[in-house]
PDB file of N, CA and C in Angstrom:
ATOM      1  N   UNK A   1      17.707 -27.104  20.103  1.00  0.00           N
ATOM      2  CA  UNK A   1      17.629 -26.169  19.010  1.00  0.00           C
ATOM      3  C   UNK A   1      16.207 -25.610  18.943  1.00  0.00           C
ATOM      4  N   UNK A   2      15.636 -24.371  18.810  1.00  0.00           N
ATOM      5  CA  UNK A   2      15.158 -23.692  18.801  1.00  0.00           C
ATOM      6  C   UNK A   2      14.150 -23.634  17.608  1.00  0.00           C
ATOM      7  N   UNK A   3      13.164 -24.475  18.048  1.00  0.00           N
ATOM      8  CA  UNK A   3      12.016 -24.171  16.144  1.00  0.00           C
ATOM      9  C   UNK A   3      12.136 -22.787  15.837  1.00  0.00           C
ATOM     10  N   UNK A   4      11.875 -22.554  14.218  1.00  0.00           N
ATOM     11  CA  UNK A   4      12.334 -21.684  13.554  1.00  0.00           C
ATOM     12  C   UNK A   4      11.225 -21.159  13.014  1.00  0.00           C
ATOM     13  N   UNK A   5      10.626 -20.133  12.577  1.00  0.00           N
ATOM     14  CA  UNK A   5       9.344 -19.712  12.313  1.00  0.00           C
ATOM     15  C   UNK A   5       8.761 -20.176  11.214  1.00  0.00           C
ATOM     16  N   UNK A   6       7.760 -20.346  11.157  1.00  0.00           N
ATOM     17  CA  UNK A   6       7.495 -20.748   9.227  1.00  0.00           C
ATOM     18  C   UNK A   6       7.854 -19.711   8.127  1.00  0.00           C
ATOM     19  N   UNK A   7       8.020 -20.052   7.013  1.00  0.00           N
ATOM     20  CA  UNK A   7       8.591 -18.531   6.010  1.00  0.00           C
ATOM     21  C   UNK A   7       7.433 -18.040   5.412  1.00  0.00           C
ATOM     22  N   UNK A   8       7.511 -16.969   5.234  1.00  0.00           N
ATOM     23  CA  UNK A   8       6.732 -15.986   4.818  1.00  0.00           C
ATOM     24  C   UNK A   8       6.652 -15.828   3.366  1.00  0.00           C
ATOM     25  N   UNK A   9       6.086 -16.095   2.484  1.00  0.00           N
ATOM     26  CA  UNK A   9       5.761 -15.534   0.838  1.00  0.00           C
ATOM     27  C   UNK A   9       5.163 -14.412   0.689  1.00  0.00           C
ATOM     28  N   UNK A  10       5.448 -13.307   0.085  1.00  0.00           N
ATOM     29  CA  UNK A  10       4.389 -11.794  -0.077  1.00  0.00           C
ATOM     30  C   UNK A  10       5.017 -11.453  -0.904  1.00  0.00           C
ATOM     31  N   UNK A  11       3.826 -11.362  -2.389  1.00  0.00           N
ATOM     32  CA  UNK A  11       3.825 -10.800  -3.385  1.00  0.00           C
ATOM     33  C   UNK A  11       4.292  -9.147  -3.531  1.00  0.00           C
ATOM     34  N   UNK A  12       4.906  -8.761  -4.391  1.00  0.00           N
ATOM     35  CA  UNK A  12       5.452  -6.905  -4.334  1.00  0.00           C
ATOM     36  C   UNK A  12       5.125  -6.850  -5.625  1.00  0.00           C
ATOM     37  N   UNK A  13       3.737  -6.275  -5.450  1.00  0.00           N
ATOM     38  CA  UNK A  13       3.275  -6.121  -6.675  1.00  0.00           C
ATOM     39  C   UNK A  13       3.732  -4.193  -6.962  1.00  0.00           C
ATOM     40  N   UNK A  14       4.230  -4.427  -8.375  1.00  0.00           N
ATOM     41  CA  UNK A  14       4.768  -2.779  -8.641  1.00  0.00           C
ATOM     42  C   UNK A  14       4.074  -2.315 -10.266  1.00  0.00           C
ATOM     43  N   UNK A  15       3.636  -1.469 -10.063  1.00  0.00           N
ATOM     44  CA  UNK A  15       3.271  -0.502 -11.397  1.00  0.00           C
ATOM     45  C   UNK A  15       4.316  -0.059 -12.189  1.00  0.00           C
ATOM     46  N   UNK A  16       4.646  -0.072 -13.257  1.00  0.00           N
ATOM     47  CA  UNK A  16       5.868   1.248 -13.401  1.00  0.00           C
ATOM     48  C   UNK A  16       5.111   1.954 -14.498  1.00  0.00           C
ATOM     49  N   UNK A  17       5.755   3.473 -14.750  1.00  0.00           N
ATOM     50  CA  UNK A  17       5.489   4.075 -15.934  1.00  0.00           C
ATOM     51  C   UNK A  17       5.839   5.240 -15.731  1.00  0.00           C
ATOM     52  N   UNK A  18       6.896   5.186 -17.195  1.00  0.00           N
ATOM     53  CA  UNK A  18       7.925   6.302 -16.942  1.00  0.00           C
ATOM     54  C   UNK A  18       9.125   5.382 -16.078  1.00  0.00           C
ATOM     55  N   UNK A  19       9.757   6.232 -15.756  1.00  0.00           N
ATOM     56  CA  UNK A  19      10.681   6.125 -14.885  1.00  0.00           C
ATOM     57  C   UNK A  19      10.669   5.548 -13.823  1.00  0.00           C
ATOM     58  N   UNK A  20       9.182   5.859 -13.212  1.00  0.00           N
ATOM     59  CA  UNK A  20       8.750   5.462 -11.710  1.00  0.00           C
ATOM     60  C   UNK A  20       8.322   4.851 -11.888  1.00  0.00           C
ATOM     61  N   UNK A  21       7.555   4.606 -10.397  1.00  0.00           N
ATOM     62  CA  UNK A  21       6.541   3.719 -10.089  1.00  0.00           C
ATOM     63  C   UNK A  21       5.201   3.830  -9.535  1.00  0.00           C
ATOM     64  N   UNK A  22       4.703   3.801 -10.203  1.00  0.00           N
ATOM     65  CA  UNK A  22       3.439   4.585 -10.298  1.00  0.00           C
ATOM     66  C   UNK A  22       2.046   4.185  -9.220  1.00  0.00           C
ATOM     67  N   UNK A  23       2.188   2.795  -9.021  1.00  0.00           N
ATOM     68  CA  UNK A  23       1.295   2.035  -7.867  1.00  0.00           C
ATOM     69  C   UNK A  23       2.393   1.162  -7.407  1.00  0.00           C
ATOM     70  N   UNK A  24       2.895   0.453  -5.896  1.00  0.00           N
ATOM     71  CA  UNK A  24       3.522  -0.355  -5.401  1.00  0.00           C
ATOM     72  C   UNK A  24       2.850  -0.437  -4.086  1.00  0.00           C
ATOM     73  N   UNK A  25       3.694  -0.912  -3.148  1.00  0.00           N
ATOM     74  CA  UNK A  25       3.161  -1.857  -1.887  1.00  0.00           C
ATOM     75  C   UNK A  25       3.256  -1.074  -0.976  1.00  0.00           C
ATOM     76  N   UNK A  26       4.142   0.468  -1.290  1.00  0.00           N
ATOM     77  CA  UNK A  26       4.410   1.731  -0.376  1.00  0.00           C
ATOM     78  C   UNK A  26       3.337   2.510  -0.333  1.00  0.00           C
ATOM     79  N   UNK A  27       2.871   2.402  -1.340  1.00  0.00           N
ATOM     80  CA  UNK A  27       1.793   3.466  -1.686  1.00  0.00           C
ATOM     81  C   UNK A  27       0.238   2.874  -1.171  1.00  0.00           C
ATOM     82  N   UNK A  28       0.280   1.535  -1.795  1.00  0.00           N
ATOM     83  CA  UNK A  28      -1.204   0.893  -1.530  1.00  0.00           C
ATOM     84  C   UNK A  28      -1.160   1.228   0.497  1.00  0.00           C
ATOM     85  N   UNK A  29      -0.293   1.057   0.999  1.00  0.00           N
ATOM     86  CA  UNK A  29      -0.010   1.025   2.290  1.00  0.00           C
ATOM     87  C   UNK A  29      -0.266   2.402   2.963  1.00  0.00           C
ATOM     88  N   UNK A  30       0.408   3.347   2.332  1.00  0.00           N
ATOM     89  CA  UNK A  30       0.468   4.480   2.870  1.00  0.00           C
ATOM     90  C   UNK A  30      -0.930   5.122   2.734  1.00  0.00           C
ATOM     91  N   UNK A  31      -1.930   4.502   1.482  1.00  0.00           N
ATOM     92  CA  UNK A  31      -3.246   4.799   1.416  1.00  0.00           C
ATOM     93  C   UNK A  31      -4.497   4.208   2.480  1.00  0.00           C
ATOM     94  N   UNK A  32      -4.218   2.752   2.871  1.00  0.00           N
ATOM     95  CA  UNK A  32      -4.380   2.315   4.012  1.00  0.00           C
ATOM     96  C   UNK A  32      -3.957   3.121   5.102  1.00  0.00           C
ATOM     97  N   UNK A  33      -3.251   3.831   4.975  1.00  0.00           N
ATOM     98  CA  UNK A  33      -2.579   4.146   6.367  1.00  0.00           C
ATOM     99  C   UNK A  33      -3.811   5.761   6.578  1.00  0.00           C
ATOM    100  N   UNK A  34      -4.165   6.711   5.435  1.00  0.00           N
ATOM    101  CA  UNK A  34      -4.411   7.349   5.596  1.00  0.00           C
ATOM    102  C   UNK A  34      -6.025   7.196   5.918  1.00  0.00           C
ATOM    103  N   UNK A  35      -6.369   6.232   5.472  1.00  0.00           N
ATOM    104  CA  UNK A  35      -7.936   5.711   5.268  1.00  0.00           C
ATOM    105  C   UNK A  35      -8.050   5.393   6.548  1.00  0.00           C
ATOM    106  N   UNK A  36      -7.399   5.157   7.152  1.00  0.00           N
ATOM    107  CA  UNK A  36      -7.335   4.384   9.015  1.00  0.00           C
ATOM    108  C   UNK A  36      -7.453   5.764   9.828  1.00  0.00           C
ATOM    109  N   UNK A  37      -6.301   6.397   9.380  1.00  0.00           N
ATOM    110  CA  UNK A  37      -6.166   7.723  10.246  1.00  0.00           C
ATOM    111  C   UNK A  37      -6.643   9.234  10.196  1.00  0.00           C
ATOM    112  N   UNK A  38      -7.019   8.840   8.548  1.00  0.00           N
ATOM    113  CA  UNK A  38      -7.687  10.574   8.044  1.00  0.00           C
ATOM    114  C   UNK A  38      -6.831  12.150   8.119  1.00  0.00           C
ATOM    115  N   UNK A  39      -5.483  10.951   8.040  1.00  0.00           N
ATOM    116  CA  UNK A  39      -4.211  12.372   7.843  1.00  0.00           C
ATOM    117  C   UNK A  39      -3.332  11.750   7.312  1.00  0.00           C
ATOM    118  N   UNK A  40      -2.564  12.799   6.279  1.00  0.00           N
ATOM    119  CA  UNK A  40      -1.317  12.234   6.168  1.00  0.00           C
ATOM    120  C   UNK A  40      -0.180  12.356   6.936  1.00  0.00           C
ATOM    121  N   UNK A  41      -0.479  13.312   7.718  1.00  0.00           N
ATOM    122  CA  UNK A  41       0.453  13.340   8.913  1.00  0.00           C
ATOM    123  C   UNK A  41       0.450  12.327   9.594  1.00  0.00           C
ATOM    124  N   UNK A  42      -0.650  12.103  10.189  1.00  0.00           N
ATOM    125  CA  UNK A  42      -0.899  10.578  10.664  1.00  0.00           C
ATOM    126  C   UNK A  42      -0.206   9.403  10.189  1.00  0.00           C
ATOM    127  N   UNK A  43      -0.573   9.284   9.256  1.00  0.00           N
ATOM    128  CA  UNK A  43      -0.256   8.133   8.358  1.00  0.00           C
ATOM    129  C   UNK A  43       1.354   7.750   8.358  1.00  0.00           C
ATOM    130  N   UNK A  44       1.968   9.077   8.068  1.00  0.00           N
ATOM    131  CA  UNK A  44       3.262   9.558   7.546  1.00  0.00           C
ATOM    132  C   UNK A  44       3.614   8.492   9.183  1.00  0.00           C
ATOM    133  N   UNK A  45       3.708   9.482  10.493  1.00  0.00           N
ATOM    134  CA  UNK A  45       4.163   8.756  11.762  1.00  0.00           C
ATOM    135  C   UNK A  45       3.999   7.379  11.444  1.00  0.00           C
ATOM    136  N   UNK A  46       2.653   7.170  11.836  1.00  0.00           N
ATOM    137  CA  UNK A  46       2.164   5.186  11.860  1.00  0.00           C
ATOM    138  C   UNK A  46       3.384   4.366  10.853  1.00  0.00           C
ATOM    139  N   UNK A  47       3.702   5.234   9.507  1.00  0.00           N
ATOM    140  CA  UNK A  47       4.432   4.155   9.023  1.00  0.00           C
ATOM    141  C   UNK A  47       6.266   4.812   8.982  1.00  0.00           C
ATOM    142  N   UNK A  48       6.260   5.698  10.250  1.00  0.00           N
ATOM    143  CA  UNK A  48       7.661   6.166  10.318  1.00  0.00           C
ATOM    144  C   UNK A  48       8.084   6.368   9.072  1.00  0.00           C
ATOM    145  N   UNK A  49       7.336   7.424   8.222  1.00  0.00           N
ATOM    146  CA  UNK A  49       8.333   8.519   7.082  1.00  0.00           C
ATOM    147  C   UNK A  49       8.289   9.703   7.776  1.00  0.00           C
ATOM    148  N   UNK A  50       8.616  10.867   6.461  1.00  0.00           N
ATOM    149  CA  UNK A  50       8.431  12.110   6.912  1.00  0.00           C
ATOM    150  C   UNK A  50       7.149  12.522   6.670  1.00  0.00           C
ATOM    151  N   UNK A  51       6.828  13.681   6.852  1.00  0.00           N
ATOM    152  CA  UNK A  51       5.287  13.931   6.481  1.00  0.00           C
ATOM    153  C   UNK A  51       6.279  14.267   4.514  1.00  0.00           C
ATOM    154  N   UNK A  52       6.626  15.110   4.398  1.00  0.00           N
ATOM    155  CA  UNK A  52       7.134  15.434   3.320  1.00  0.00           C
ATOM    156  C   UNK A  52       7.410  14.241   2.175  1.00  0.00           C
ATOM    157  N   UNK A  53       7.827  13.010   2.387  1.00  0.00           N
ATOM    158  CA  UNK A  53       8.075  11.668   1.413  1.00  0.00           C
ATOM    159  C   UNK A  53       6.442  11.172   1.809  1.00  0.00           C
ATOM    160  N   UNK A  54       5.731  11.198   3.130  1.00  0.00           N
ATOM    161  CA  UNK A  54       3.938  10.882   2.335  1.00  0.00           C
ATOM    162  C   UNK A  54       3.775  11.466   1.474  1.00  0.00           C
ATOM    163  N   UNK A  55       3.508  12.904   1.824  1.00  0.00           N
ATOM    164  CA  UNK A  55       2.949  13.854   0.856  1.00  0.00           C
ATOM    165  C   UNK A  55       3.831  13.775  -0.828  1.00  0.00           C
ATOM    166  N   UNK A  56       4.960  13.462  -1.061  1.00  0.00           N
ATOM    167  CA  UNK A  56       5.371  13.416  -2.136  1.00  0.00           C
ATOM    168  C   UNK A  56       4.992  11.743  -2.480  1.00  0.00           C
ATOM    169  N   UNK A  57       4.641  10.892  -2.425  1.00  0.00           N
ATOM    170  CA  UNK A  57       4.019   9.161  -2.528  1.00  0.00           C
ATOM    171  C   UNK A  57       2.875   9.705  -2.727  1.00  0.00           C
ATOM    172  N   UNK A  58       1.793  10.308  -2.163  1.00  0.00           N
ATOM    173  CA  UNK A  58       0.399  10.835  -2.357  1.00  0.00           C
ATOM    174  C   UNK A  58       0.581  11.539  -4.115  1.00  0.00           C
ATOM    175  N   UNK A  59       0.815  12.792  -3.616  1.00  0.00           N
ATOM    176  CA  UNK A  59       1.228  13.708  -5.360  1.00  0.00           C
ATOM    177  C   UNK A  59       1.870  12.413  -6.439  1.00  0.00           C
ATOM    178  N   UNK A  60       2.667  12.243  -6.366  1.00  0.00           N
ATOM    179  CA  UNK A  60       3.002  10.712  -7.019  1.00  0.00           C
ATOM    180  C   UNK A  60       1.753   9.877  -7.764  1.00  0.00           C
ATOM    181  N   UNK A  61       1.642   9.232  -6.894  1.00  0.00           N
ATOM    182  CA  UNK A  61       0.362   8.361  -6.879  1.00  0.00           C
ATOM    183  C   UNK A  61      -0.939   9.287  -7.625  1.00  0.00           C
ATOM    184  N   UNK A  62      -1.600  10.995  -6.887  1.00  0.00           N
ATOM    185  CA  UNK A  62      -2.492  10.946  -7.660  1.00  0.00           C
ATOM    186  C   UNK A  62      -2.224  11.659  -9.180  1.00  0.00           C
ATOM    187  N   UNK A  63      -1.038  11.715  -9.273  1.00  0.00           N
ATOM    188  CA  UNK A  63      -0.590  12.184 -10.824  1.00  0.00           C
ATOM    189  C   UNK A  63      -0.519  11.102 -11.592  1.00  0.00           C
ATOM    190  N   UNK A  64      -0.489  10.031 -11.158  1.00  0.00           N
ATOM    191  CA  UNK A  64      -0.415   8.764 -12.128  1.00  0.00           C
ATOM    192  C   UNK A  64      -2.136   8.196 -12.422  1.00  0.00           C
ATOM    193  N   UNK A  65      -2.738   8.345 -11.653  1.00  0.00           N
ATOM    194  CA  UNK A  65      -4.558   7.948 -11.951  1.00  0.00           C
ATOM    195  C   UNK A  65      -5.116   8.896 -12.732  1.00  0.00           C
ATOM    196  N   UNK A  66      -5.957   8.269 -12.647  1.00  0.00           N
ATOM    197  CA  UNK A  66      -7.206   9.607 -13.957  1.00  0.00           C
ATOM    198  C   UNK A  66      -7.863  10.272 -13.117  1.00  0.00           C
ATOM    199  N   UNK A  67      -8.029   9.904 -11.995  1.00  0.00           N
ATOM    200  CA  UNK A  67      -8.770  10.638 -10.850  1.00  0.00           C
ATOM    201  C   UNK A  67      -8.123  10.499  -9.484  1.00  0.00           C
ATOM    202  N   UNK A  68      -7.888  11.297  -8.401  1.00  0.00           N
ATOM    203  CA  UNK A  68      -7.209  11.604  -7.433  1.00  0.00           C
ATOM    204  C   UNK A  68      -7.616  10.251  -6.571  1.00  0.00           C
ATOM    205  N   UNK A  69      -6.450   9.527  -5.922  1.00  0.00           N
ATOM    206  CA  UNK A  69      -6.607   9.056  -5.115  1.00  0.00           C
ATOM    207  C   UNK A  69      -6.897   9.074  -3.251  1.00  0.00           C
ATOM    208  N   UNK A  70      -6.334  10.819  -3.021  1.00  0.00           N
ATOM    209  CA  UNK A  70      -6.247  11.161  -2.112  1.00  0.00           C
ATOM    210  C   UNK A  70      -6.829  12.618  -2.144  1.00  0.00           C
ATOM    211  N   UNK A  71      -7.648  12.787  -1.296  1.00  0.00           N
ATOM    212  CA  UNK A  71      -7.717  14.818  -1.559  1.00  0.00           C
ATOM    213  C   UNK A  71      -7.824  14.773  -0.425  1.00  0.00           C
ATOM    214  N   UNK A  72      -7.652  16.197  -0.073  1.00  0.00           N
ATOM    215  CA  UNK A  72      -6.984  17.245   0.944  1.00  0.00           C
ATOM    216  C   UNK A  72      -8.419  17.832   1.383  1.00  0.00           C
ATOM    217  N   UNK A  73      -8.922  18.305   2.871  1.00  0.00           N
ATOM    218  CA  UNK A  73      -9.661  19.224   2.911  1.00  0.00           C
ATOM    219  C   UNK A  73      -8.910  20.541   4.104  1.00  0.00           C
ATOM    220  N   UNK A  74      -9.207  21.397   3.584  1.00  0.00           N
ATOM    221  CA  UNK A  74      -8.241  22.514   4.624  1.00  0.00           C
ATOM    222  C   UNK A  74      -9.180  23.041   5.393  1.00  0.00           C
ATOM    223  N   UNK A  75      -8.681  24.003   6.302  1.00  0.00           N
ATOM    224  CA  UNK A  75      -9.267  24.830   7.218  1.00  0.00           C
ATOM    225  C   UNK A  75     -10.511  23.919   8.199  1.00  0.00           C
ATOM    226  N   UNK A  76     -11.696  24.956   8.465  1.00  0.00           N
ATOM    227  CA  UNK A  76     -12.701  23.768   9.161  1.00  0.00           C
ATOM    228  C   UNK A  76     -12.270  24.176  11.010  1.00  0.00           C
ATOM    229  N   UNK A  77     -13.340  23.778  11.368  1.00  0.00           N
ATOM    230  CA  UNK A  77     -13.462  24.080  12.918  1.00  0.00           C
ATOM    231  C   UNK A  77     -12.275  22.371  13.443  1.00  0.00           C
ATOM    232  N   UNK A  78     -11.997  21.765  12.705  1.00  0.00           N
ATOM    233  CA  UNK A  78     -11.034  20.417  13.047  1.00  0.00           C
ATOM    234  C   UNK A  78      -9.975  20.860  12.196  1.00  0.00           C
ATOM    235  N   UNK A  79      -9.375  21.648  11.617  1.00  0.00           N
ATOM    236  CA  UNK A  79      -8.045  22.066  10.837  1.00  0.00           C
ATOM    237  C   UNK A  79      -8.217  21.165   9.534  1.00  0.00           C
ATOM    238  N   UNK A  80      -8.787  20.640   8.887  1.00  0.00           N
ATOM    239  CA  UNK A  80      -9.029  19.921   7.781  1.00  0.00           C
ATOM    240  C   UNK A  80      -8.798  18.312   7.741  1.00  0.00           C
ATOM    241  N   UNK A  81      -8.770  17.581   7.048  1.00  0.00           N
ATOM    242  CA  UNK A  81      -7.950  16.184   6.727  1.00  0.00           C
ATOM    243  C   UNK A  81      -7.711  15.855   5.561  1.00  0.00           C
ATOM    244  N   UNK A  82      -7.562  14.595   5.302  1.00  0.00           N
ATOM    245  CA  UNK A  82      -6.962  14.030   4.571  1.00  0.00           C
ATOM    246  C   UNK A  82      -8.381  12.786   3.641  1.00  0.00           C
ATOM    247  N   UNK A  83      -8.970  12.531   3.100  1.00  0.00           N
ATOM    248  CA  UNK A  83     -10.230  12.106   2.757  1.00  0.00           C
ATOM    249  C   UNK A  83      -9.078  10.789   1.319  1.00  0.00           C
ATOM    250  N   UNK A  84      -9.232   9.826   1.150  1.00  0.00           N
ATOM    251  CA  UNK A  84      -9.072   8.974   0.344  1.00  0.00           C
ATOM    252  C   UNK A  84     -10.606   8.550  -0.416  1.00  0.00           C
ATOM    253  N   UNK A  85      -9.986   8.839  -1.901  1.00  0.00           N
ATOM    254  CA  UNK A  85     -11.460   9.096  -2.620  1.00  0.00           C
ATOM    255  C   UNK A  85     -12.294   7.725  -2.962  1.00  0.00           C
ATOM    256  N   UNK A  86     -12.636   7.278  -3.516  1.00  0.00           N
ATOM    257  CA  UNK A  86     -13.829   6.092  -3.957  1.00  0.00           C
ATOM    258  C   UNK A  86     -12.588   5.300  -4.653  1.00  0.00           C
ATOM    259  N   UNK A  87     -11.755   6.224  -5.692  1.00  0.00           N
ATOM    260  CA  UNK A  87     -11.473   5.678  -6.758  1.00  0.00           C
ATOM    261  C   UNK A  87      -9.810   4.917  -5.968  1.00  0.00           C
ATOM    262  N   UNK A  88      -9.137   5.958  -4.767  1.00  0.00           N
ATOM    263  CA  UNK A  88      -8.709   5.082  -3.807  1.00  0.00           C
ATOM    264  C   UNK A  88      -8.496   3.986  -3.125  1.00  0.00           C
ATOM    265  N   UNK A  89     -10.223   4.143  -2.464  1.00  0.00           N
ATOM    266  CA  UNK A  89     -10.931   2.853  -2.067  1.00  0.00           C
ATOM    267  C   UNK A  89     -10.508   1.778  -3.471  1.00  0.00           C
ATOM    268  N   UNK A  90     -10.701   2.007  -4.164  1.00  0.00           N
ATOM    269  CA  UNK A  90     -11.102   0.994  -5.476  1.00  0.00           C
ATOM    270  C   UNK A  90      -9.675   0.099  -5.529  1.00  0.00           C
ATOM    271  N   UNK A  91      -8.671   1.301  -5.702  1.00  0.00           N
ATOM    272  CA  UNK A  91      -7.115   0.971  -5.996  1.00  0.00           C
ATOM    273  C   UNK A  91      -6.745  -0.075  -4.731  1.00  0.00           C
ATOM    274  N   UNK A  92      -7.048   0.114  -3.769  1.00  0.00           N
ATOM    275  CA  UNK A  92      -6.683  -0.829  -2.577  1.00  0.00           C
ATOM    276  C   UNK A  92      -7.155  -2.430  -3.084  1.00  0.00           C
ATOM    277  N   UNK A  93      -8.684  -2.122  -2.774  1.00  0.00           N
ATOM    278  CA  UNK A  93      -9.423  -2.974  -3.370  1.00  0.00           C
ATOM    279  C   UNK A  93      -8.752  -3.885  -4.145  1.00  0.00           C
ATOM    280  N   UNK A  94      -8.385  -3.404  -5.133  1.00  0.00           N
ATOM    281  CA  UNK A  94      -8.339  -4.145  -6.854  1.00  0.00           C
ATOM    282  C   UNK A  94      -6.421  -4.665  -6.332  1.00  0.00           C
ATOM    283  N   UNK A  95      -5.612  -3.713  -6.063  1.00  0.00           N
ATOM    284  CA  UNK A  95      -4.597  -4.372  -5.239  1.00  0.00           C
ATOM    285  C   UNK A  95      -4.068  -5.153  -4.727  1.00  0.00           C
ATOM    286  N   UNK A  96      -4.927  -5.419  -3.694  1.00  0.00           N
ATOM    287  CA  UNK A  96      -5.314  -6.629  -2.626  1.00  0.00           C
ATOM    288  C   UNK A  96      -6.079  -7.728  -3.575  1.00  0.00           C
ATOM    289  N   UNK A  97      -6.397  -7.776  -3.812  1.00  0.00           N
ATOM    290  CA  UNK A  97      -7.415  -8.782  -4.956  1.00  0.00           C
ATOM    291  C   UNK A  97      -6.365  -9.618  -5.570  1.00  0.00           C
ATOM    292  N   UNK A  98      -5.140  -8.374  -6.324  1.00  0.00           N
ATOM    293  CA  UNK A  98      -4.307  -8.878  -7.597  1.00  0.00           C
ATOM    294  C   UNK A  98      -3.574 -10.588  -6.392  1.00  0.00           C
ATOM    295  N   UNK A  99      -3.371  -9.374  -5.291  1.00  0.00           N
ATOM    296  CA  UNK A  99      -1.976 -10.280  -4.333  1.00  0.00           C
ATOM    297  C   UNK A  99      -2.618 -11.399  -3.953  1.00  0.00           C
ATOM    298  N   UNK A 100      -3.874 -11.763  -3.159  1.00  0.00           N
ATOM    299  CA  UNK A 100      -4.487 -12.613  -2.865  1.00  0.00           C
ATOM    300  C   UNK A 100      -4.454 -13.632  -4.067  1.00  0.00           C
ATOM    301  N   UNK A 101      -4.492 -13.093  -5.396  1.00  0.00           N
ATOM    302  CA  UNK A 101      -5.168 -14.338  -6.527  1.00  0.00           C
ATOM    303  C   UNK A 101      -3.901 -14.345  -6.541  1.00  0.00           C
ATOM    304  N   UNK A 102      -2.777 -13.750  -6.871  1.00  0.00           N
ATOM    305  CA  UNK A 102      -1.558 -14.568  -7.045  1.00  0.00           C
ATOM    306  C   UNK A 102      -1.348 -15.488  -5.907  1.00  0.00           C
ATOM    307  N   UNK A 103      -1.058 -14.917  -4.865  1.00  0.00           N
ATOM    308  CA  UNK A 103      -0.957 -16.075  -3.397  1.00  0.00           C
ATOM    309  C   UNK A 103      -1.933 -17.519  -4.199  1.00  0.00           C
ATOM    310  N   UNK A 104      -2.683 -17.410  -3.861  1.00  0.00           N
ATOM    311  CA  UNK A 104      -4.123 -18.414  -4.324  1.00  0.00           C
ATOM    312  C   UNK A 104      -3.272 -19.640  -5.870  1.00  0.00           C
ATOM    313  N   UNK A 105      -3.190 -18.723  -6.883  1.00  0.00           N
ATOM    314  CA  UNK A 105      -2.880 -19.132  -7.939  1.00  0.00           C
ATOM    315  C   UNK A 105      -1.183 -20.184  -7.630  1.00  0.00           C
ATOM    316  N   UNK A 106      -0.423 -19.219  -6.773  1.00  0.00           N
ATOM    317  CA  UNK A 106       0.637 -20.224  -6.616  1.00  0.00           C
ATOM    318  C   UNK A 106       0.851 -21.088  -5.556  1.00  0.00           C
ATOM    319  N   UNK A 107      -0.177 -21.262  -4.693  1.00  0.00           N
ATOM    320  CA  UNK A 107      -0.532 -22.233  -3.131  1.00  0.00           C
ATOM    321  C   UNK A 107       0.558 -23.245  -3.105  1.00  0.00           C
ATOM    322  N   UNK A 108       0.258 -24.082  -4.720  1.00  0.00           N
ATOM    323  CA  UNK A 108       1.055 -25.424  -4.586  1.00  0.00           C
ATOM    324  C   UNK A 108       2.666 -25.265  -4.724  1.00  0.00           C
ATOM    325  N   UNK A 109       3.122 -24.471  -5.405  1.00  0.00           N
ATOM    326  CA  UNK A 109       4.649 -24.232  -5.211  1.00  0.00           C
ATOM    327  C   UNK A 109       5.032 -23.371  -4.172  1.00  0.00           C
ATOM    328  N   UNK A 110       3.990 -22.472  -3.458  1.00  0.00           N
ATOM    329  CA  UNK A 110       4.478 -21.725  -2.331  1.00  0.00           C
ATOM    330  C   UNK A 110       4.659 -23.187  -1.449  1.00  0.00           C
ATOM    331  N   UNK A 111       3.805 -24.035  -1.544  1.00  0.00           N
ATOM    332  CA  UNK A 111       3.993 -25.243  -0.286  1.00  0.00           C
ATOM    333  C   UNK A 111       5.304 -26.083  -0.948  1.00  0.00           C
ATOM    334  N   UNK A 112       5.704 -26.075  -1.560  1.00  0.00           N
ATOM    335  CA  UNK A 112       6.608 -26.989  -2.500  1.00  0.00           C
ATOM    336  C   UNK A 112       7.801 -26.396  -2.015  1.00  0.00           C
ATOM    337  N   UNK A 113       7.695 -25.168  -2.241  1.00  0.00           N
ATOM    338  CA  UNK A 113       9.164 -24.131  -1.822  1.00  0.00           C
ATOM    339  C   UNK A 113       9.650 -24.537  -0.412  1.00  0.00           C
ATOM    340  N   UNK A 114       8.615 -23.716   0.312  1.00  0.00           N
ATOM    341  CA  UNK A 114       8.325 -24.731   1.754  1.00  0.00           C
ATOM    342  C   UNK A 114       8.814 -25.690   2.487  1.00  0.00           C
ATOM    343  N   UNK A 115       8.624 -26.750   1.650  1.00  0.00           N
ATOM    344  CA  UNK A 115       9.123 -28.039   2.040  1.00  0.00           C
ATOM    345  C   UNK A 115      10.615 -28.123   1.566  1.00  0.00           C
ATOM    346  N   UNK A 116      11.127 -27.369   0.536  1.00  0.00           N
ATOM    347  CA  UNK A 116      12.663 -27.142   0.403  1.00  0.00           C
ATOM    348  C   UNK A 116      13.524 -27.051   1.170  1.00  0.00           C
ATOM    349  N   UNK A 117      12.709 -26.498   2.173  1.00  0.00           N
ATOM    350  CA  UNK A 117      13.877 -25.092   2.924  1.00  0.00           C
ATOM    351  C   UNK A 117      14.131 -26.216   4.325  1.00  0.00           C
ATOM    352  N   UNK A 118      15.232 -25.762   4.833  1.00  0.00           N
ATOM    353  CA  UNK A 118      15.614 -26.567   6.490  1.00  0.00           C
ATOM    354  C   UNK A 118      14.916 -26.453   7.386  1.00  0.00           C
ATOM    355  N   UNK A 119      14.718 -27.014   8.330  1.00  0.00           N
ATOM    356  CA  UNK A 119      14.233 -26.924   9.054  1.00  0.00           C
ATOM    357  C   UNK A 119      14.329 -25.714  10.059  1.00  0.00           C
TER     358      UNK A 119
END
């Protein structure tokens, strides 16, 4: 019989407000994605959407902050990009932080769970 991989725990941390969802694990990602690549086109491929559902997750996202998470630069001797702002940077940041301290905070029942499960 074939060892079985260890299991995986990952927090899905979600915003809501309104209707939607205003920060989640699509978005923190897709902002990573653009911060790596400096397009949303880019980005859009790397995480197999359309460019059209980035660009609508971007608008999304910076309609829900007080300040843009993503801006646009056009034209330019390079056709423009895609620039993720400070306050971006920050949102990742503070994101990643939340998931880590939860991971952290629940160590002993993530190992507890763990030991539940079959082999």
């Amino acid at each position: 019989m074939a060892a079985s991989t260890p299991p995986r725990f990952q927090f899905r941390l979600r915003v809501y407000r309104d209707a939607g969802i205003a920060i989640g694990p699509g978005k923190i990602a897709l902002l990573e994605a653009i911060l790596q690549t400096g397009s949303i086109t880019a980005a859009a491929q790397q995480m197999n959407m359309s460019y059209r559902r980035a660009w609508l997750l971007v608008d999304e996202l910076n309609r829900a902050l007080r300040e843009p998470a993503v801006e646009s630069a056009v034209g330019g001797a390079r056709g423009g990009g895609t620039v993720v702002t400070e306050m971006g940077k920050e949102l990742i940041r503070r994101y990643r932080s939340i998931e880590a301290t939860a991971h952290a905070a629940a160590a002993d029942d993530i190992d507890a769970v763990s030991r539940m499960l079959a082999p």
